[in-house]
N, C-alpha and C. Protein backbone atom coordinates (compact mmCIF):
# COMPACT_ATOMS: atom_id res chain seq x y z
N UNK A 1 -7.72 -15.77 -1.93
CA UNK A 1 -7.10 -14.50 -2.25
C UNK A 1 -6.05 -14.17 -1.19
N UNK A 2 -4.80 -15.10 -1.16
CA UNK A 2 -4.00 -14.73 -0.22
C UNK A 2 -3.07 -12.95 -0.73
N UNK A 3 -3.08 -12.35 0.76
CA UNK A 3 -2.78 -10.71 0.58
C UNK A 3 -1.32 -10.85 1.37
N UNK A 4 0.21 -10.77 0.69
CA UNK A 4 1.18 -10.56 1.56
C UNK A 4 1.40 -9.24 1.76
N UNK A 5 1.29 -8.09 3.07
CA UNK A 5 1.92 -6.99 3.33
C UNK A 5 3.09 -6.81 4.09
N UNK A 6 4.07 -6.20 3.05
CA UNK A 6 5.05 -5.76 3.94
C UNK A 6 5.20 -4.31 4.75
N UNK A 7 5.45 -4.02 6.17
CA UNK A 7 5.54 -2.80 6.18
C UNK A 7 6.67 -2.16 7.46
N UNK A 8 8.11 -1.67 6.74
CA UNK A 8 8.76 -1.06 7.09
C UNK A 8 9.62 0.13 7.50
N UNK A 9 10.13 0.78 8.85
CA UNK A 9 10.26 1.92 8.96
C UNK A 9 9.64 3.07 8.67
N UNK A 10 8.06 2.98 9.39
CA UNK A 10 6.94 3.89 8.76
C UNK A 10 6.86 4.47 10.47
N UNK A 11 7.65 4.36 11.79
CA UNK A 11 7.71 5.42 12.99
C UNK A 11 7.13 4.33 14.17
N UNK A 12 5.89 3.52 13.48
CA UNK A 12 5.47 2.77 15.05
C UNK A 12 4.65 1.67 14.51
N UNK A 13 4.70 0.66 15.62
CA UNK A 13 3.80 -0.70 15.04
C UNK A 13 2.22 -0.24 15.10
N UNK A 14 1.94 0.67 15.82
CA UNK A 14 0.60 0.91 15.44
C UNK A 14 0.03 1.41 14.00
N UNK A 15 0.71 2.58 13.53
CA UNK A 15 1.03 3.04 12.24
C UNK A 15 0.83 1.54 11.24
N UNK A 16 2.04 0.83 11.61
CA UNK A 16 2.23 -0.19 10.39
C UNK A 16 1.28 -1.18 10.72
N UNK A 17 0.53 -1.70 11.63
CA UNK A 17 -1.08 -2.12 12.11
C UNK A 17 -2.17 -1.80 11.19
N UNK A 18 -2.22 0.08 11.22
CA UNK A 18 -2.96 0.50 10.90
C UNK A 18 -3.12 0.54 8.76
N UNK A 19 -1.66 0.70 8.74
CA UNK A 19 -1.43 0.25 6.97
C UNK A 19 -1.69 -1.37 6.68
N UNK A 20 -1.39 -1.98 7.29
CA UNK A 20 -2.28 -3.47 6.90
C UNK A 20 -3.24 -3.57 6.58
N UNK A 21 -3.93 -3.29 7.67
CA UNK A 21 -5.19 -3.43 7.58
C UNK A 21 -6.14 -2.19 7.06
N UNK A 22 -5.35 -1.28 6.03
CA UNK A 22 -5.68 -0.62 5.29
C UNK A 22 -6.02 -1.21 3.80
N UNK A 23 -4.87 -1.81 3.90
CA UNK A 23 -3.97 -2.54 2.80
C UNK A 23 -4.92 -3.49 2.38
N UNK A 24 -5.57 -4.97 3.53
CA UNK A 24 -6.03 -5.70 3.58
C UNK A 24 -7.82 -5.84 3.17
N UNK A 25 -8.11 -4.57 3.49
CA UNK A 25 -9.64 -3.91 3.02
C UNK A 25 -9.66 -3.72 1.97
N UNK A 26 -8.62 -3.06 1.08
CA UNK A 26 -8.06 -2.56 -0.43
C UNK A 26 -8.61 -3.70 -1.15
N UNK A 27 -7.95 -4.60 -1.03
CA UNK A 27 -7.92 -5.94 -1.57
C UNK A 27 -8.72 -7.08 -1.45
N UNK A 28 -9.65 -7.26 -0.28
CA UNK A 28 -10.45 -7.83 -0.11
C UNK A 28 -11.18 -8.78 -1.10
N UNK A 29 -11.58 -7.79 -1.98
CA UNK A 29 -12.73 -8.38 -3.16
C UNK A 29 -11.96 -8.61 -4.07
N UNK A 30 -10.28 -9.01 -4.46
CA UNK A 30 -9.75 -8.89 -5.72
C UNK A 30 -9.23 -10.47 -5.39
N UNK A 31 -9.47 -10.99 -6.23
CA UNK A 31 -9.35 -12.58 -6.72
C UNK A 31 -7.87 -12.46 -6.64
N UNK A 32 -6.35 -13.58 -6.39
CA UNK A 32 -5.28 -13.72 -6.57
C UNK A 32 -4.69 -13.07 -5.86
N UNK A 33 -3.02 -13.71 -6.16
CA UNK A 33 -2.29 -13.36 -4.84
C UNK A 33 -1.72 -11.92 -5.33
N UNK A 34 -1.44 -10.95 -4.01
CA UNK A 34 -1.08 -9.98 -4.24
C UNK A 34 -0.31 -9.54 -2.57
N UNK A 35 0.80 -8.73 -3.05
CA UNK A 35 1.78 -8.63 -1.89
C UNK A 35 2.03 -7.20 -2.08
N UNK A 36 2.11 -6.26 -1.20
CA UNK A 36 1.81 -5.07 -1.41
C UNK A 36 2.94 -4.84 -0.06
N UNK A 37 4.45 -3.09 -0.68
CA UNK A 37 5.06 -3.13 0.44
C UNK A 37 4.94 -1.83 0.79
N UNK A 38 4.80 -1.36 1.63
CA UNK A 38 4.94 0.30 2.28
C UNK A 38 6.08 0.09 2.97
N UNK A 39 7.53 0.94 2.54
CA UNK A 39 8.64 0.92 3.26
C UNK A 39 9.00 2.34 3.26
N UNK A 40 9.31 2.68 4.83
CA UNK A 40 9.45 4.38 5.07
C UNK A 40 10.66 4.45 5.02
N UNK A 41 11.55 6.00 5.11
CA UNK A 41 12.85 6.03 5.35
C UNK A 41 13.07 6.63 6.23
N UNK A 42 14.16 6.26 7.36
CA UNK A 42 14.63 7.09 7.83
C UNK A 42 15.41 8.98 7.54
N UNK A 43 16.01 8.88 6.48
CA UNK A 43 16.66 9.83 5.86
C UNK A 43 15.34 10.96 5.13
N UNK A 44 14.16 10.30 4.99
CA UNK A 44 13.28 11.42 4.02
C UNK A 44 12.08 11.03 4.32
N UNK A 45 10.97 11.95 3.81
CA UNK A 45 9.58 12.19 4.75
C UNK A 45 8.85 11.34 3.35
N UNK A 46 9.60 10.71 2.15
CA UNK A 46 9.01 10.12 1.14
C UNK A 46 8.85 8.50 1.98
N UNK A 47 7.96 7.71 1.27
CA UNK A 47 7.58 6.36 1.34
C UNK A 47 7.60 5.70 0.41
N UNK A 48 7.90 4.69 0.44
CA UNK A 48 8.06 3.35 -1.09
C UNK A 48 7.07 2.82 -1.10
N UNK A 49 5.56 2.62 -1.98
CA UNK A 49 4.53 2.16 -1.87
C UNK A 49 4.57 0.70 -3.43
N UNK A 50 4.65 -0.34 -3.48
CA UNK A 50 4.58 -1.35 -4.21
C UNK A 50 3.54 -1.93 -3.92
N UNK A 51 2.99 -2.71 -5.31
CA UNK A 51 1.67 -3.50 -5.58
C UNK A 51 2.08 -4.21 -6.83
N UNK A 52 1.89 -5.51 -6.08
CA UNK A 52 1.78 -6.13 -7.41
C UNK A 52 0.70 -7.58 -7.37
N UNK A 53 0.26 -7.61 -8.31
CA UNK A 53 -0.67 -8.77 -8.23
C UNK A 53 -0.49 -9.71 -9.64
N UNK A 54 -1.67 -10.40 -10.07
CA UNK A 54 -1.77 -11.53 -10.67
C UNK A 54 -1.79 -11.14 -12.06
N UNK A 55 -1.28 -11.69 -13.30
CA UNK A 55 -1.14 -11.40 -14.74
C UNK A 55 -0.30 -10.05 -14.34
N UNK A 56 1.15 -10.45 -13.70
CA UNK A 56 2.09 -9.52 -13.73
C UNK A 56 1.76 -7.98 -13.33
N UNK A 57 0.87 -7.77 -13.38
CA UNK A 57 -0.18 -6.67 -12.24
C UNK A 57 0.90 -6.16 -11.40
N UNK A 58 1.56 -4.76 -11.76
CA UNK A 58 2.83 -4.14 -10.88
C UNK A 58 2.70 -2.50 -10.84
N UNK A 59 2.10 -2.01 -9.82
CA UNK A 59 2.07 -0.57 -9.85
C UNK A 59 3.18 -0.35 -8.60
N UNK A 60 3.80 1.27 -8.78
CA UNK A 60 4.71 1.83 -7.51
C UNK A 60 4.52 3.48 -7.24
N UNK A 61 4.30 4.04 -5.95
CA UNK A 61 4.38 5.18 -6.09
C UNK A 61 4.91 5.54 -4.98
N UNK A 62 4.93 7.03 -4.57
CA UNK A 62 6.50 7.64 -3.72
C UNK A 62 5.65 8.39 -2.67
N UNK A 63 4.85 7.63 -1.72
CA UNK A 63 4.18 8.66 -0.57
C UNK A 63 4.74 9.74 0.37
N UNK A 64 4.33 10.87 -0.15
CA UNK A 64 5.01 12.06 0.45
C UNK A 64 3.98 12.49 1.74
N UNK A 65 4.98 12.18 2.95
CA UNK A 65 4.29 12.59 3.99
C UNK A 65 3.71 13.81 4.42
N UNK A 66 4.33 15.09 3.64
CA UNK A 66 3.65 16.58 3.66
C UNK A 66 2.70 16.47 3.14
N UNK A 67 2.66 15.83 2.11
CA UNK A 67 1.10 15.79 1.27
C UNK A 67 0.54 14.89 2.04
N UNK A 68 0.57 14.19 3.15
CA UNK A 68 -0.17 13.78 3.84
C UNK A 68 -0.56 12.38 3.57
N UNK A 69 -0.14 12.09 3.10
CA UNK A 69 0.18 10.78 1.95
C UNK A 69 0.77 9.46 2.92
N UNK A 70 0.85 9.79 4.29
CA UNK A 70 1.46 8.53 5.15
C UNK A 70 0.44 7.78 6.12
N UNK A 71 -1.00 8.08 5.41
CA UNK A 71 -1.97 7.83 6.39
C UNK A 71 -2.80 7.17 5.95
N UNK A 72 -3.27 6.05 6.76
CA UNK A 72 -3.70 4.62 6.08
C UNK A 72 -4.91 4.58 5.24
N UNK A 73 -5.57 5.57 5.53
CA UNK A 73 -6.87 5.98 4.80
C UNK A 73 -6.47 6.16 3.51
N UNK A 74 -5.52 6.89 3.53
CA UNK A 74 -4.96 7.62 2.15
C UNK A 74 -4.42 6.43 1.32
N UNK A 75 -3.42 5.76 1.81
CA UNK A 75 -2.73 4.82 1.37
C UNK A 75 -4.36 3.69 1.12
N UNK A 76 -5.01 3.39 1.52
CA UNK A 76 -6.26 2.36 1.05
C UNK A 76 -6.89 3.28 0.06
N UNK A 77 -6.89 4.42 -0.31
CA UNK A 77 -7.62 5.17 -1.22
C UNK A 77 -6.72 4.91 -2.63
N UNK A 78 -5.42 5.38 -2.59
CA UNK A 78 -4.62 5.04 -3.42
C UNK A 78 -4.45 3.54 -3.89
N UNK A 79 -4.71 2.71 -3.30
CA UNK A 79 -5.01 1.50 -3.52
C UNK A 79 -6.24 1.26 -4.36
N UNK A 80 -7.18 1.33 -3.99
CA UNK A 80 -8.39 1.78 -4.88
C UNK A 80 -8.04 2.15 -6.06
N UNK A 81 -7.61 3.32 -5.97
CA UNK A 81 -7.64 4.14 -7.26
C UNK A 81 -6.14 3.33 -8.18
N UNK A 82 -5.56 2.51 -8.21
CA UNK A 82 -4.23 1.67 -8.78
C UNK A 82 -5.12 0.57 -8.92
N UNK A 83 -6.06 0.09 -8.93
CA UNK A 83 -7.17 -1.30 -8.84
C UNK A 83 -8.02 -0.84 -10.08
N UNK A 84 -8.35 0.25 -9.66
CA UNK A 84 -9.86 0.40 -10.35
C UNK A 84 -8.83 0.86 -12.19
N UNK A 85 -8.07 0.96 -11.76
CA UNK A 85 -7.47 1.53 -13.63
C UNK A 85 -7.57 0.17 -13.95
N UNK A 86 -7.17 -0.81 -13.22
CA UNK A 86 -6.27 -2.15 -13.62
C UNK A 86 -7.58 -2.81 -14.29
N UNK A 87 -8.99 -2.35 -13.57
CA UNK A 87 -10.11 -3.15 -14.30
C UNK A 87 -10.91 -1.97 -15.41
N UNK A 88 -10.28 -1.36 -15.73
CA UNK A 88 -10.94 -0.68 -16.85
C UNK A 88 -10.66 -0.69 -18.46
């Protein structure tokens, strides 16, 4: 079950440490390859969150850091919850 994460312009390598291996727990138990990118912006407090996995398996959503939404817990929860539709 190889896991590629990308993760850019999210403030500090600890931060983007800490989304890996958010990322990497997410996915753990899911059979096939899957590459997942968290890319921040400089210009806005939004985030680019991509997933895509195996049998074309492609979710995206727009992490808003006011909503609190830039924190790795959160981001592995949201992961979860984009998984668990995919097997229902």
């Amino acid at each position: 079950m190889p896991v590629s994460v990308t993760v850019a312009h999210v403030g500090s390598e600890k931060i983007a440490s800490e989304i890996r291996a958010a990322v990497e727990h997410a996915l753990a138990d899911h059979e096939g390859d899957w590459h997942v990118s968290v890319i921040g912006s400089h210009a806005t407090d939004r985030w680019q969150l991509k997933l895509e996995g195996p049998n074309l398996f492609e979710r995206s959503y727009t992490l808003e850091g006011i909503a609190g939404e830039h924190r790795a817990e959160v981001i592995r929860a949201l992961l979860m919850r984009m998984l668990a539709k995919r097997s229902a």
